[in-house]
PDB file of N, CA and C in Angstrom:
ATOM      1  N   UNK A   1    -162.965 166.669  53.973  1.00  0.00           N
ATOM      2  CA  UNK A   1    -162.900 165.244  53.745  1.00  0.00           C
ATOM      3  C   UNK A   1    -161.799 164.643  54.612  1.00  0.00           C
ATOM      4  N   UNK A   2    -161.831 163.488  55.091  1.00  0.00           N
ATOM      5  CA  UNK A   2    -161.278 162.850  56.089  1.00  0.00           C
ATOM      6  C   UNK A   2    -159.968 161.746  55.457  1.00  0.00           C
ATOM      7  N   UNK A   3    -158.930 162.072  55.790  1.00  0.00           N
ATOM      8  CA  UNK A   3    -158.200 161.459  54.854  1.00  0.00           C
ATOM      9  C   UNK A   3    -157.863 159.551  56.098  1.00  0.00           C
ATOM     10  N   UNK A   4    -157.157 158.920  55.465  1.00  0.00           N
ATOM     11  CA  UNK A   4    -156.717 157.875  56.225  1.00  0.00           C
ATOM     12  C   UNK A   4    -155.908 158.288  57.349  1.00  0.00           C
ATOM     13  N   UNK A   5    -155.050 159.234  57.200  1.00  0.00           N
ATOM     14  CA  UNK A   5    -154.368 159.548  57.976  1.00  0.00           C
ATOM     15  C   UNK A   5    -154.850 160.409  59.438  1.00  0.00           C
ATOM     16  N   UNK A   6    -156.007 161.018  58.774  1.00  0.00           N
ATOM     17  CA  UNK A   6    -156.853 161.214  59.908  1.00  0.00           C
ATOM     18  C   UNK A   6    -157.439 159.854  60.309  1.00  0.00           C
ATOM     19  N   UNK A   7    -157.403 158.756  60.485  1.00  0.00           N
ATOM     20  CA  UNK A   7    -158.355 157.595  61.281  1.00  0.00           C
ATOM     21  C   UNK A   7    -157.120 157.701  62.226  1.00  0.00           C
ATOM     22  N   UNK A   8    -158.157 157.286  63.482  1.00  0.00           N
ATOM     23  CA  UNK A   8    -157.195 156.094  64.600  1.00  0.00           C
ATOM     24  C   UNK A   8    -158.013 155.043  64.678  1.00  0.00           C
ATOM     25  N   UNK A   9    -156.816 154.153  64.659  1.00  0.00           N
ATOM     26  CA  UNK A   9    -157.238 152.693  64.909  1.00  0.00           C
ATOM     27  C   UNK A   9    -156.620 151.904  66.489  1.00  0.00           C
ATOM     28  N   UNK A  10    -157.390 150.798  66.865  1.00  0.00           N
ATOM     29  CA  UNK A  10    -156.734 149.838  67.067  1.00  0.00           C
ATOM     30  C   UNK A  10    -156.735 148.579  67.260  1.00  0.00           C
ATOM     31  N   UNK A  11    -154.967 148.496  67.224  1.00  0.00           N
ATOM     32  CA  UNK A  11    -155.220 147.243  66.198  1.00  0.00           C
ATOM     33  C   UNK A  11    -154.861 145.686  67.311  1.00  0.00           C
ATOM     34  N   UNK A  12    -155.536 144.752  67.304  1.00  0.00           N
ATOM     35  CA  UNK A  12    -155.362 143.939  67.668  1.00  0.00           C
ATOM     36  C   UNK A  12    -154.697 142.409  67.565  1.00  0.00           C
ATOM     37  N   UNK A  13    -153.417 142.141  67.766  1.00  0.00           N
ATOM     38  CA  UNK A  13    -153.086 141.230  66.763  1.00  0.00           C
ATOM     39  C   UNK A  13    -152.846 139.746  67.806  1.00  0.00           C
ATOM     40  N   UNK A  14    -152.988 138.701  67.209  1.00  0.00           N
ATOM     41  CA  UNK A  14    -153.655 137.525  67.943  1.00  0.00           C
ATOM     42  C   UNK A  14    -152.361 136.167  67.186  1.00  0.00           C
ATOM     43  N   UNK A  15    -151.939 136.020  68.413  1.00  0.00           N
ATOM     44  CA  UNK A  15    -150.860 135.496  67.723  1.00  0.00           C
ATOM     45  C   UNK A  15    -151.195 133.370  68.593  1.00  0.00           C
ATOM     46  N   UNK A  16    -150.943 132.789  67.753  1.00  0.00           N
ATOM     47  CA  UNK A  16    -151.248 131.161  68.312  1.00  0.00           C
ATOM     48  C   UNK A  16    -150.359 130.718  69.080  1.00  0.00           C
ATOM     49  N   UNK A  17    -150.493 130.728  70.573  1.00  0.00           N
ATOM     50  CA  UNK A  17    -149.150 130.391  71.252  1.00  0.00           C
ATOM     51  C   UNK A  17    -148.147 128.770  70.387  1.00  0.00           C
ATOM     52  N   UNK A  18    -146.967 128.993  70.605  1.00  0.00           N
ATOM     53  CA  UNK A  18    -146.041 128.046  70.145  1.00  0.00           C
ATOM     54  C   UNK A  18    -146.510 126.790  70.557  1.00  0.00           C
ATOM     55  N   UNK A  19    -147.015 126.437  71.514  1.00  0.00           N
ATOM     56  CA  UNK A  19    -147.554 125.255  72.474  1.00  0.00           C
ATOM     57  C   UNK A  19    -148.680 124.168  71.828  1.00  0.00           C
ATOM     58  N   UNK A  20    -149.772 125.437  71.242  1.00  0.00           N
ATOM     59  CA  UNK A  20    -150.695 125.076  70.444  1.00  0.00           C
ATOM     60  C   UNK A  20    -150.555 124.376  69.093  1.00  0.00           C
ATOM     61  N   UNK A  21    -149.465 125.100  68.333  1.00  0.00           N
ATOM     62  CA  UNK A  21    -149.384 124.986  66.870  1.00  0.00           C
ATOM     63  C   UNK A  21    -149.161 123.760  66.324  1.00  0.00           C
ATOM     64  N   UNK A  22    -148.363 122.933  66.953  1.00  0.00           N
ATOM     65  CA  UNK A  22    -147.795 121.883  66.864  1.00  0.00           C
ATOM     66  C   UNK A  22    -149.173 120.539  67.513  1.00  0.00           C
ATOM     67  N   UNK A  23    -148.937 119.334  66.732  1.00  0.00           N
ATOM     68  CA  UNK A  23    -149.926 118.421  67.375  1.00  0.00           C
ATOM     69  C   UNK A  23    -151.176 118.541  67.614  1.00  0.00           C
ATOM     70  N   UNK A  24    -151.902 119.261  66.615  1.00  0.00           N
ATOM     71  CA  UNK A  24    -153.259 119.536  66.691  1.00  0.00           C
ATOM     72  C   UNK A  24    -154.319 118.951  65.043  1.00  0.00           C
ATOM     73  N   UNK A  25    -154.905 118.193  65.613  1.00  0.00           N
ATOM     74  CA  UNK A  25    -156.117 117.884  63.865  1.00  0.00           C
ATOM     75  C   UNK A  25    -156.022 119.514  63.680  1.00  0.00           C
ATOM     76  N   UNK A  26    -156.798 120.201  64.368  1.00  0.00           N
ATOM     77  CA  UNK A  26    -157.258 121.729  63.758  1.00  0.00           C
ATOM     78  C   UNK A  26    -156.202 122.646  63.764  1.00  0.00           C
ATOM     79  N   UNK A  27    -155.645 123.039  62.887  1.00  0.00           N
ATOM     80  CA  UNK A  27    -154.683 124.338  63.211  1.00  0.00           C
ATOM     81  C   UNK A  27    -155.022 125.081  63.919  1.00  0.00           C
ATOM     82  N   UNK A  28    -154.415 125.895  64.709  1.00  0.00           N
ATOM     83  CA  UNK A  28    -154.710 127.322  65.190  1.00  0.00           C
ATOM     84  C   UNK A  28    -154.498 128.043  64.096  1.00  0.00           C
ATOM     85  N   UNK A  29    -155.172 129.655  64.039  1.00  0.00           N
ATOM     86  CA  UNK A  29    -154.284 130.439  62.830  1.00  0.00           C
ATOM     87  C   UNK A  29    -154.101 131.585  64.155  1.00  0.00           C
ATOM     88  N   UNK A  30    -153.378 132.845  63.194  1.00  0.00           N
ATOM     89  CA  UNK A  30    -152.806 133.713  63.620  1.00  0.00           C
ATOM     90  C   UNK A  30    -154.103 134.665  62.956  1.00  0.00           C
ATOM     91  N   UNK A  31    -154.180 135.971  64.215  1.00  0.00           N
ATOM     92  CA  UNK A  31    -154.691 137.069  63.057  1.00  0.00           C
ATOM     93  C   UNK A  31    -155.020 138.168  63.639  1.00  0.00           C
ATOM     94  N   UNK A  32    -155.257 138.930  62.930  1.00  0.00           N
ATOM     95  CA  UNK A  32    -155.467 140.393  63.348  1.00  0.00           C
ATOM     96  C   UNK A  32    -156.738 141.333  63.011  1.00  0.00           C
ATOM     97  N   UNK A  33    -157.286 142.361  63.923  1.00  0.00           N
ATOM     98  CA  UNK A  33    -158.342 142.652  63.444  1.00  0.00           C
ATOM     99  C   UNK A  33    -158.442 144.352  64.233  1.00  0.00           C
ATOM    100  N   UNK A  34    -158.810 145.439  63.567  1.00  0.00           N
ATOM    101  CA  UNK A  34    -158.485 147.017  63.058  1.00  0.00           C
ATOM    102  C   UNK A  34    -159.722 147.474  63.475  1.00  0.00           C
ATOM    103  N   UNK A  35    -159.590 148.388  64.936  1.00  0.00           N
ATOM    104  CA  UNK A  35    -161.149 149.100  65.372  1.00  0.00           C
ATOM    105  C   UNK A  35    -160.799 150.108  65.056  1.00  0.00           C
ATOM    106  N   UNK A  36    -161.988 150.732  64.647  1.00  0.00           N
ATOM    107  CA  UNK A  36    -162.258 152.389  65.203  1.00  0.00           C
ATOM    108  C   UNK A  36    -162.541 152.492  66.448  1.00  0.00           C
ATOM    109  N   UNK A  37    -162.558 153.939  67.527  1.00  0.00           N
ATOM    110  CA  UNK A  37    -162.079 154.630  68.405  1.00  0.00           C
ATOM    111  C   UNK A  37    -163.693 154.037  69.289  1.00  0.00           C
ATOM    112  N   UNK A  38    -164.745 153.463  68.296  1.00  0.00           N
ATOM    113  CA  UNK A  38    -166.135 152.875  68.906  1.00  0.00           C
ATOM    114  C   UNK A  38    -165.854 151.741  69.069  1.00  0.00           C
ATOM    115  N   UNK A  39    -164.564 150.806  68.988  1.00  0.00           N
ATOM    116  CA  UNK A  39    -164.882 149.885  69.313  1.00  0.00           C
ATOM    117  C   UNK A  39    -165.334 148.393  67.922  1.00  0.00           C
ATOM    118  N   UNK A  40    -166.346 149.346  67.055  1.00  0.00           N
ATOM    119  CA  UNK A  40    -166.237 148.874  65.971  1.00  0.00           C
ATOM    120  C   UNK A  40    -165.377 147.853  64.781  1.00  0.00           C
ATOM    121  N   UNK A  41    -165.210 146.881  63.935  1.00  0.00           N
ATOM    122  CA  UNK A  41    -164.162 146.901  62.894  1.00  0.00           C
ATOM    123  C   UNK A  41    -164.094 147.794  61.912  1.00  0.00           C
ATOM    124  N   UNK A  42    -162.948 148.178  62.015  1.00  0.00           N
ATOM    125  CA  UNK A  42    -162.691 149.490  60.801  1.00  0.00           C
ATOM    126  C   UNK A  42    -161.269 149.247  60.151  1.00  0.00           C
ATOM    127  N   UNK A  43    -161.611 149.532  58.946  1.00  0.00           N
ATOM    128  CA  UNK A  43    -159.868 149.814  58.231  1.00  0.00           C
ATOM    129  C   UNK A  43    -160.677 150.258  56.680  1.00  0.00           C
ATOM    130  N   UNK A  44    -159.484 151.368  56.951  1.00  0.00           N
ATOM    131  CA  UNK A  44    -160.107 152.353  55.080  1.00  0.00           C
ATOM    132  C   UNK A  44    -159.363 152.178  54.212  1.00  0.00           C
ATOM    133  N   UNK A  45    -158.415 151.555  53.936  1.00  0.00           N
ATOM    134  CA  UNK A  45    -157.339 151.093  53.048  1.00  0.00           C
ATOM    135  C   UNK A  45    -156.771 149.800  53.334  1.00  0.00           C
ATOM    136  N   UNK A  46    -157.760 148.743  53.855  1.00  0.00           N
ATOM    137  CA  UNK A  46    -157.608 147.771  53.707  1.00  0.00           C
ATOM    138  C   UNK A  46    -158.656 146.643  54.641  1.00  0.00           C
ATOM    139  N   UNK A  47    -158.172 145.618  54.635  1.00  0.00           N
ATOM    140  CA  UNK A  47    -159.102 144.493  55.568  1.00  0.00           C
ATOM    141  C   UNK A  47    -159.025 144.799  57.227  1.00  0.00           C
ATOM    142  N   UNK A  48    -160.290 144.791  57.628  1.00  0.00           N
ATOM    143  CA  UNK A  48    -160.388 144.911  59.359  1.00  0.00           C
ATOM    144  C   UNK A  48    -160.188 143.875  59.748  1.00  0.00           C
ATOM    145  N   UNK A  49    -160.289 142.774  59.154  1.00  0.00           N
ATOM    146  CA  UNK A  49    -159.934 141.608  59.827  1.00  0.00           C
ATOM    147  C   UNK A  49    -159.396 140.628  59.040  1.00  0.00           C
ATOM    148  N   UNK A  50    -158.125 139.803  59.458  1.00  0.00           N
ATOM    149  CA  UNK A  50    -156.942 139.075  58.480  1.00  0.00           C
ATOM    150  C   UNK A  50    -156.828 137.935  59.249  1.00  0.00           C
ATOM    151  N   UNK A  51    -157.392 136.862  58.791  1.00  0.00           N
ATOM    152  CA  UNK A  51    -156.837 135.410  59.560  1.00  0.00           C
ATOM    153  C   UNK A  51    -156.017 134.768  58.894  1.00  0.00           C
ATOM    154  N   UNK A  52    -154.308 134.456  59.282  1.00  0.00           N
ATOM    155  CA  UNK A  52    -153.365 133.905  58.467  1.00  0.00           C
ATOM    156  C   UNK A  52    -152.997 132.268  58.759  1.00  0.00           C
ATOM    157  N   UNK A  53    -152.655 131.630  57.619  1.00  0.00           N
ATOM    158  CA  UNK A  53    -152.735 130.333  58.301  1.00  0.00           C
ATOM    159  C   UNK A  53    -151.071 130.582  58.655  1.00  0.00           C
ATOM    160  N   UNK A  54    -150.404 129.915  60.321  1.00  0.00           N
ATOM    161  CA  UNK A  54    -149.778 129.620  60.828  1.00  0.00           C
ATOM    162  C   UNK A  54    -148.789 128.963  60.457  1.00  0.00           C
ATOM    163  N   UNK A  55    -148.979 127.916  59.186  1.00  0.00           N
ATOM    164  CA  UNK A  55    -147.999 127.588  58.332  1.00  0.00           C
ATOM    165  C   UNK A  55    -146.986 128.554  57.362  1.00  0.00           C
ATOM    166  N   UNK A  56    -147.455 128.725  56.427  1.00  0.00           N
ATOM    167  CA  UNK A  56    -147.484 129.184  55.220  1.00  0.00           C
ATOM    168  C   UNK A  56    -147.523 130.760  55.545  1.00  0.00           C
ATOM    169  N   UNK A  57    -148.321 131.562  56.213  1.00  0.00           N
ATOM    170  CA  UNK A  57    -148.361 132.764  56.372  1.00  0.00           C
ATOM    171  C   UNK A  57    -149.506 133.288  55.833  1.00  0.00           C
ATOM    172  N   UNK A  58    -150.037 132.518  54.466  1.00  0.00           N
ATOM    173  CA  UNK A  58    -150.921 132.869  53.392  1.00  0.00           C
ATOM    174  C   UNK A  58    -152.628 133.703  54.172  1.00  0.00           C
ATOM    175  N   UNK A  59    -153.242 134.669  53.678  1.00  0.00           N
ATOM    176  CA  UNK A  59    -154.157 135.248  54.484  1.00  0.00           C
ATOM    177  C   UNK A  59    -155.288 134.689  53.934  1.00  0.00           C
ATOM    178  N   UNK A  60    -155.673 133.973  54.998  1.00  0.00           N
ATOM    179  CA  UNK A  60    -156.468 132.742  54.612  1.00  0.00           C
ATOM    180  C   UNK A  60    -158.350 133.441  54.615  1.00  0.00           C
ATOM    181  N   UNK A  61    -158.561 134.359  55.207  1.00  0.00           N
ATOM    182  CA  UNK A  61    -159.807 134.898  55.456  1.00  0.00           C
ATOM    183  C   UNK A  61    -159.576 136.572  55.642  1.00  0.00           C
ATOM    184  N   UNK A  62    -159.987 137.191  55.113  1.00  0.00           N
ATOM    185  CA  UNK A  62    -160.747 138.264  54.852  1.00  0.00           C
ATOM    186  C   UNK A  62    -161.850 138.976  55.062  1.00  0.00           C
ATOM    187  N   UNK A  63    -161.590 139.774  55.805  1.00  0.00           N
ATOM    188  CA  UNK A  63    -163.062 140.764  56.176  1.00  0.00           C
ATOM    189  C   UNK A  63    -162.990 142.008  56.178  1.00  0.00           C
ATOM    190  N   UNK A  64    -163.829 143.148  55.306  1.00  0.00           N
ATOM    191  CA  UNK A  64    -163.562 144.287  54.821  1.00  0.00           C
ATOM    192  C   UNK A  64    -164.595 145.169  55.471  1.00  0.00           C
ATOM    193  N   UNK A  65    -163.967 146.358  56.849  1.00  0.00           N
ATOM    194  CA  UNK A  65    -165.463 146.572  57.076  1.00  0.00           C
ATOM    195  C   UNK A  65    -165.333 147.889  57.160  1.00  0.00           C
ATOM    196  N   UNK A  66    -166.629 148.773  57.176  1.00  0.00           N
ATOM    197  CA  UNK A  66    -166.531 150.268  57.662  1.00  0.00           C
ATOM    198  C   UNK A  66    -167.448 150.245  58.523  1.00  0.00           C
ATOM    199  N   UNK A  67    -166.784 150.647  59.887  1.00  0.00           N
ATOM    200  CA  UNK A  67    -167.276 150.823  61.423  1.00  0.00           C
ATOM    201  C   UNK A  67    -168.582 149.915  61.538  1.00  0.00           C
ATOM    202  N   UNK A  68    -167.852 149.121  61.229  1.00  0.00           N
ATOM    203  CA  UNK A  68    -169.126 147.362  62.071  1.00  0.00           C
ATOM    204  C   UNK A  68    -169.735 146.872  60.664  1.00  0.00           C
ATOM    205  N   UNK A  69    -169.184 147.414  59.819  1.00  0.00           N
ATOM    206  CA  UNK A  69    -170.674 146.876  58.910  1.00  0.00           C
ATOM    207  C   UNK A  69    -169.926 146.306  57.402  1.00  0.00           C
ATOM    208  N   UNK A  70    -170.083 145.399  56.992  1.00  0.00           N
ATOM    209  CA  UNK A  70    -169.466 144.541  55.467  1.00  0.00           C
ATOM    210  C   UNK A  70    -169.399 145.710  54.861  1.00  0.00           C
ATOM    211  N   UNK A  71    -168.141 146.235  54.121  1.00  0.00           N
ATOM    212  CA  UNK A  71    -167.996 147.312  52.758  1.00  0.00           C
ATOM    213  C   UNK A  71    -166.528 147.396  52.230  1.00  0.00           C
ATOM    214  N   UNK A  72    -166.988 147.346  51.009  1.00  0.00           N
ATOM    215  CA  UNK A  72    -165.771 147.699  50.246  1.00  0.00           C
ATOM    216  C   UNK A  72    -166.385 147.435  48.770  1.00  0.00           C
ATOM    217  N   UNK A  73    -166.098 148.994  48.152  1.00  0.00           N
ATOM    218  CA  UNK A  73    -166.689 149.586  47.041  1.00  0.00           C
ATOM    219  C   UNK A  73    -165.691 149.079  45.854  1.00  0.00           C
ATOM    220  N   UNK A  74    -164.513 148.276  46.229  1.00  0.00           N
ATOM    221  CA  UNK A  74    -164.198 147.763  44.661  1.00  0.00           C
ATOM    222  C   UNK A  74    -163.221 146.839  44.949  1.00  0.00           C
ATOM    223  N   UNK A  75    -164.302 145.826  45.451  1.00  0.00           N
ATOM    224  CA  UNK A  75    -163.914 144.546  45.506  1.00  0.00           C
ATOM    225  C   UNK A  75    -164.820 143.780  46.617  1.00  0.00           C
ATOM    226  N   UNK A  76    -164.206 142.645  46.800  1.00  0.00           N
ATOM    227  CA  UNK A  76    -165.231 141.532  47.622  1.00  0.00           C
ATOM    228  C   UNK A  76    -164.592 141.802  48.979  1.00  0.00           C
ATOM    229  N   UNK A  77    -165.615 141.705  50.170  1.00  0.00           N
ATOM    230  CA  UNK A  77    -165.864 142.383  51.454  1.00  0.00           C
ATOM    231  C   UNK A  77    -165.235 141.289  51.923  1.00  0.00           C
ATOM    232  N   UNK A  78    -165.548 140.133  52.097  1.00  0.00           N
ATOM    233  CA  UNK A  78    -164.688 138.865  51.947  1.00  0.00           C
ATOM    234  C   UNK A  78    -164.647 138.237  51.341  1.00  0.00           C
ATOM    235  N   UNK A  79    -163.237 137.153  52.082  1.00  0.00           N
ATOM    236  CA  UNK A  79    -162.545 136.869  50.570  1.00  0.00           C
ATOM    237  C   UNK A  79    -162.027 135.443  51.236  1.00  0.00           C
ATOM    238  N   UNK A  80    -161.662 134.234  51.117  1.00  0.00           N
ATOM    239  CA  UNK A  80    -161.423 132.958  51.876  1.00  0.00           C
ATOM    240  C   UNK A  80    -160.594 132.469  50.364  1.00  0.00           C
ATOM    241  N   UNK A  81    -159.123 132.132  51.088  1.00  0.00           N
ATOM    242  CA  UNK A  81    -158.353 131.705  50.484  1.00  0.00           C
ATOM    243  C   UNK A  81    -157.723 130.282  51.035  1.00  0.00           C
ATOM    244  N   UNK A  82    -157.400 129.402  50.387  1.00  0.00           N
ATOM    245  CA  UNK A  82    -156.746 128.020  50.386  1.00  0.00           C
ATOM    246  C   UNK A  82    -155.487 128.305  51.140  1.00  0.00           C
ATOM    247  N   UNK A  83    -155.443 127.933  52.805  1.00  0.00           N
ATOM    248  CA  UNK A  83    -154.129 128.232  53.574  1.00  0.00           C
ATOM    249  C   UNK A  83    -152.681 127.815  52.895  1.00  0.00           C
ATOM    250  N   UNK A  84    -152.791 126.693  52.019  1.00  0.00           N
ATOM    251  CA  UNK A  84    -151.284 126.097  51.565  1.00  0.00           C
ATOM    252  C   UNK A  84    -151.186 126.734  49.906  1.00  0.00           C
ATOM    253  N   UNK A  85    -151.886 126.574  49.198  1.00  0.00           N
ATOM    254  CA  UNK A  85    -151.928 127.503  47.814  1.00  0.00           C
ATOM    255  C   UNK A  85    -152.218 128.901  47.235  1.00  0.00           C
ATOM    256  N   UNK A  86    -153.062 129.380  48.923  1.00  0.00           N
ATOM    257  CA  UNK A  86    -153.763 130.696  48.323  1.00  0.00           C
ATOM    258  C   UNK A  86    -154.348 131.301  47.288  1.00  0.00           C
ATOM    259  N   UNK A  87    -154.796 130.403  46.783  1.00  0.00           N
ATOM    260  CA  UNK A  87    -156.082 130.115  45.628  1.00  0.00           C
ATOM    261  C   UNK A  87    -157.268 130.565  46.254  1.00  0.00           C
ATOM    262  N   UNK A  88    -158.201 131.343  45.686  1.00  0.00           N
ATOM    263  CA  UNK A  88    -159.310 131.441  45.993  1.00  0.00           C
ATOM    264  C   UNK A  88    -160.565 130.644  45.882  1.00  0.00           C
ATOM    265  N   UNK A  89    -160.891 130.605  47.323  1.00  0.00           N
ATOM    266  CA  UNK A  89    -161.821 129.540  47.025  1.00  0.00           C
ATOM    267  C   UNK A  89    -163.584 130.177  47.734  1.00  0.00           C
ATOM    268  N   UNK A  90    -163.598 131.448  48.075  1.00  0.00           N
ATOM    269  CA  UNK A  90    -164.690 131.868  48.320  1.00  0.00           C
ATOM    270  C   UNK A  90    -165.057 133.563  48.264  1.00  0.00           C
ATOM    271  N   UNK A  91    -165.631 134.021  47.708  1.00  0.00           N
ATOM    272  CA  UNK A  91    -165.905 135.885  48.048  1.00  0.00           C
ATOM    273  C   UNK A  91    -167.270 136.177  48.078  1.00  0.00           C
ATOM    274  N   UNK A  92    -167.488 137.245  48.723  1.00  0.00           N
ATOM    275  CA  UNK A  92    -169.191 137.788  48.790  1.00  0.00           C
ATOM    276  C   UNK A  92    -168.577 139.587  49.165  1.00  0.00           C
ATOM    277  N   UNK A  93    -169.904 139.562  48.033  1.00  0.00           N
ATOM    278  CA  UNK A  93    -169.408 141.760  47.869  1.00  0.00           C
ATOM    279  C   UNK A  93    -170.167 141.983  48.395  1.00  0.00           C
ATOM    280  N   UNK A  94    -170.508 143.051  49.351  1.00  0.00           N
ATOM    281  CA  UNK A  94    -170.840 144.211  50.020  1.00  0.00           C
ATOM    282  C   UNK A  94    -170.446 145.362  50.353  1.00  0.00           C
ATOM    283  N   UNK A  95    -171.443 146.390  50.247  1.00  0.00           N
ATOM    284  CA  UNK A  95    -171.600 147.558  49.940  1.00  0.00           C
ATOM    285  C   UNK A  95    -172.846 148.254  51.299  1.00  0.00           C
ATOM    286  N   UNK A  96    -172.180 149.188  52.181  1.00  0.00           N
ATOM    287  CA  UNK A  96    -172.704 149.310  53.190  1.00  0.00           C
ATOM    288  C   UNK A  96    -173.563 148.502  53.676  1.00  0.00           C
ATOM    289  N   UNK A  97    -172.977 147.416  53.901  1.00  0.00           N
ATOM    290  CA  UNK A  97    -173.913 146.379  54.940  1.00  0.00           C
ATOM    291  C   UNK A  97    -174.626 145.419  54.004  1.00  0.00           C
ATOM    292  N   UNK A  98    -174.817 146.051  52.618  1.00  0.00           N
ATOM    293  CA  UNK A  98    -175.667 145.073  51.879  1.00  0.00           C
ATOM    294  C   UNK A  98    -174.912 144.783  50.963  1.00  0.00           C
ATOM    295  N   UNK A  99    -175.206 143.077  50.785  1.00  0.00           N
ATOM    296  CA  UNK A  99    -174.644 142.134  49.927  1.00  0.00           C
ATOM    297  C   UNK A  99    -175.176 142.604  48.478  1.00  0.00           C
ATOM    298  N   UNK A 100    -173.988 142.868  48.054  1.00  0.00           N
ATOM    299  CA  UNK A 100    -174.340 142.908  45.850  1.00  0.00           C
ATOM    300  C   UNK A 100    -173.632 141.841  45.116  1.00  0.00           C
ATOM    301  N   UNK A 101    -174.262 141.903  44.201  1.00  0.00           N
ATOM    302  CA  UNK A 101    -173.841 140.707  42.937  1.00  0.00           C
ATOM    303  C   UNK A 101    -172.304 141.605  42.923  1.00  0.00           C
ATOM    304  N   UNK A 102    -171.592 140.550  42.473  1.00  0.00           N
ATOM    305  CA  UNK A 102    -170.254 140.969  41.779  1.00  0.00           C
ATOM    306  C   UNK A 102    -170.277 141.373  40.187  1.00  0.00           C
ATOM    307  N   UNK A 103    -169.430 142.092  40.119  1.00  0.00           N
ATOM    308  CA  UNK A 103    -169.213 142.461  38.643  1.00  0.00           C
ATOM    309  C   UNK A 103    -168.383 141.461  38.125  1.00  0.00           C
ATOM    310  N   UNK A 104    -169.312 141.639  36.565  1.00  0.00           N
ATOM    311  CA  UNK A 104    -169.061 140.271  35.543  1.00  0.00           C
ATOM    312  C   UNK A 104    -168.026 139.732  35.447  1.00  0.00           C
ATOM    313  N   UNK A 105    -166.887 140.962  35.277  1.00  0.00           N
ATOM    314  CA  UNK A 105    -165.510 140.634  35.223  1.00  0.00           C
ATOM    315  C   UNK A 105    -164.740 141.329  36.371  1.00  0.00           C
ATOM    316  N   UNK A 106    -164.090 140.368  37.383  1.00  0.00           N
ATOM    317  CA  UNK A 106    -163.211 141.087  38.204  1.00  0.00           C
ATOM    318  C   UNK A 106    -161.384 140.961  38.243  1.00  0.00           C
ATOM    319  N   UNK A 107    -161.005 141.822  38.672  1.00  0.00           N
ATOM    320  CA  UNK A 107    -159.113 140.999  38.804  1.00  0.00           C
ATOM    321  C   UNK A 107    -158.977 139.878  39.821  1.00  0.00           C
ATOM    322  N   UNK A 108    -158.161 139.334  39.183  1.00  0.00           N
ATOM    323  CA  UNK A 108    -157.822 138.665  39.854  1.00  0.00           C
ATOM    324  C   UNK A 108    -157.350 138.909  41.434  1.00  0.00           C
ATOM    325  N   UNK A 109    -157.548 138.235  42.248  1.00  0.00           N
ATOM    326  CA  UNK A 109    -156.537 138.476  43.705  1.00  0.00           C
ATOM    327  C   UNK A 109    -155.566 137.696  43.710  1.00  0.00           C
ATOM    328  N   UNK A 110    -154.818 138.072  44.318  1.00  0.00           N
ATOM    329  CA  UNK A 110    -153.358 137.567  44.178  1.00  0.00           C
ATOM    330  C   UNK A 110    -153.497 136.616  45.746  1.00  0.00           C
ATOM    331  N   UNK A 111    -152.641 135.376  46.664  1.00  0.00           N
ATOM    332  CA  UNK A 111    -152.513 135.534  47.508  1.00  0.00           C
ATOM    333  C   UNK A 111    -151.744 136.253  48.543  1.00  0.00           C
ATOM    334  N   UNK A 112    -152.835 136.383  49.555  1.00  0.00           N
ATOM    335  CA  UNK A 112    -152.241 137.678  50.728  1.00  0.00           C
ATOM    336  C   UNK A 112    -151.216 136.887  51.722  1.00  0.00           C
ATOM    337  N   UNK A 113    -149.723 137.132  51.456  1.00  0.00           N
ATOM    338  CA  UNK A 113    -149.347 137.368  52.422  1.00  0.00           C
ATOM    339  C   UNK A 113    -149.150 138.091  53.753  1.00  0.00           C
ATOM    340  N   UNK A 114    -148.598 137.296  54.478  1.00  0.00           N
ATOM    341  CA  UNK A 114    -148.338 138.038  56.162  1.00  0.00           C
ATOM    342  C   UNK A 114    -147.373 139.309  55.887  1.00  0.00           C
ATOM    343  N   UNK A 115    -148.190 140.720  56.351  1.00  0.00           N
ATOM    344  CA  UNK A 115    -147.435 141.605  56.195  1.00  0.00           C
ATOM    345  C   UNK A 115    -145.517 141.374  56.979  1.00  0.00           C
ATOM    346  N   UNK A 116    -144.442 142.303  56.313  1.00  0.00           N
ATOM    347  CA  UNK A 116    -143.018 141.550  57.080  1.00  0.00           C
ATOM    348  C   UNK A 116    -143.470 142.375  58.530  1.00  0.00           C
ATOM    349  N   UNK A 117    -143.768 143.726  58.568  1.00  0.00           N
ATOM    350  CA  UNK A 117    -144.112 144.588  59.403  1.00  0.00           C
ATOM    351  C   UNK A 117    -145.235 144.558  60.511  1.00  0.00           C
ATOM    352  N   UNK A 118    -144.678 144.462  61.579  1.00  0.00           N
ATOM    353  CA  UNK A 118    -146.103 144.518  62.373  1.00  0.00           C
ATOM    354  C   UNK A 118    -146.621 145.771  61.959  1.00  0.00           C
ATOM    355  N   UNK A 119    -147.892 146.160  62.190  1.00  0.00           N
ATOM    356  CA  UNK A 119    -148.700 147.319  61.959  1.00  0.00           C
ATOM    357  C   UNK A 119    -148.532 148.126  63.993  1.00  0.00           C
ATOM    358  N   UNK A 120    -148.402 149.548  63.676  1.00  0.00           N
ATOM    359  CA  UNK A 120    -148.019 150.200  64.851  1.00  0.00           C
ATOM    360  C   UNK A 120    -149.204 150.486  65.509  1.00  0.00           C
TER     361      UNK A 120
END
C-alpha cells in the first residue's frame, strides 16, 4: 500500500502580482494547485486545487482530486466559500469522478485559511 509519503507532487503556486491587486472591480485571487508526476491534479491528504481570496487569505474555492478526476471519500470534492466571512456558500460530493448525494448529516467546515507555510 502506497503511503502519502510515497506521492510526488508538483506543486504550483500562483501568486497575483502587487500591480494587479489594487484598483480592480474583479479581484485577482491567489492560488495553488498539486500534480501528480502525469501531469494530472492530485493531492491525497488534501485539496489539489486552493483559490484564496487576496484580501482576507480565506480559501475561497476548493477542488479535491485523485489524478484528474473529482474525489474525496469523506467529504465534498468542492467546496466555495464567502472570500470576506468564509461561510459556506456552495459543495458538490464526488466519488471517483462521479457526483453523489451528500450525507444527511455532515460537519461542519470550518473556514480555510492560507496555509503560514509555503508547501515545498
Amino acid at each position: 500500500m502506497r503511503t502519502a509519503e510515497d506521492e510526488t507532487y508538483t506543486v504550483k503556486i500562483h501568486r497575483a502580482p502587487d500591480c494587479l491587486k489594487r484598483g480592480r472591480n474583479r479581484p485577482l485571487r491567489d492560488y495553488e494547485s498539486w500534480y501528480d508526476p502525469d501531469g494530472k491534479l492530485h493531492r491525497e491528504n488534501g485539496p489539489a486545487s486552493v483559490m484564496y481570496d487576496i484580501e482576507t487569505g480565506i480559501a475561497i474555492n476548493e477542488g479535491w482530486f485523485k489524478h484528474g478526476t473529482l474525489h474525496r471519500a469523506d467529504g465534498p470534492a468542492t467546496v466555495i466559500r464567502d472570500g470576506t466571512t468564509g461561510q459556506l456558500r456552495w459543495t458538490s460530493w464526488y466519488v471517483e469522478g462521479e457526483q453523489v448525494k451528500p450525507p444527511k448529516r455532515s460537519a461542519k467546515t470550518t473556514a480555510g485559511k492560507r496555509p503560514s507555510a509555503t508547501p515545498a
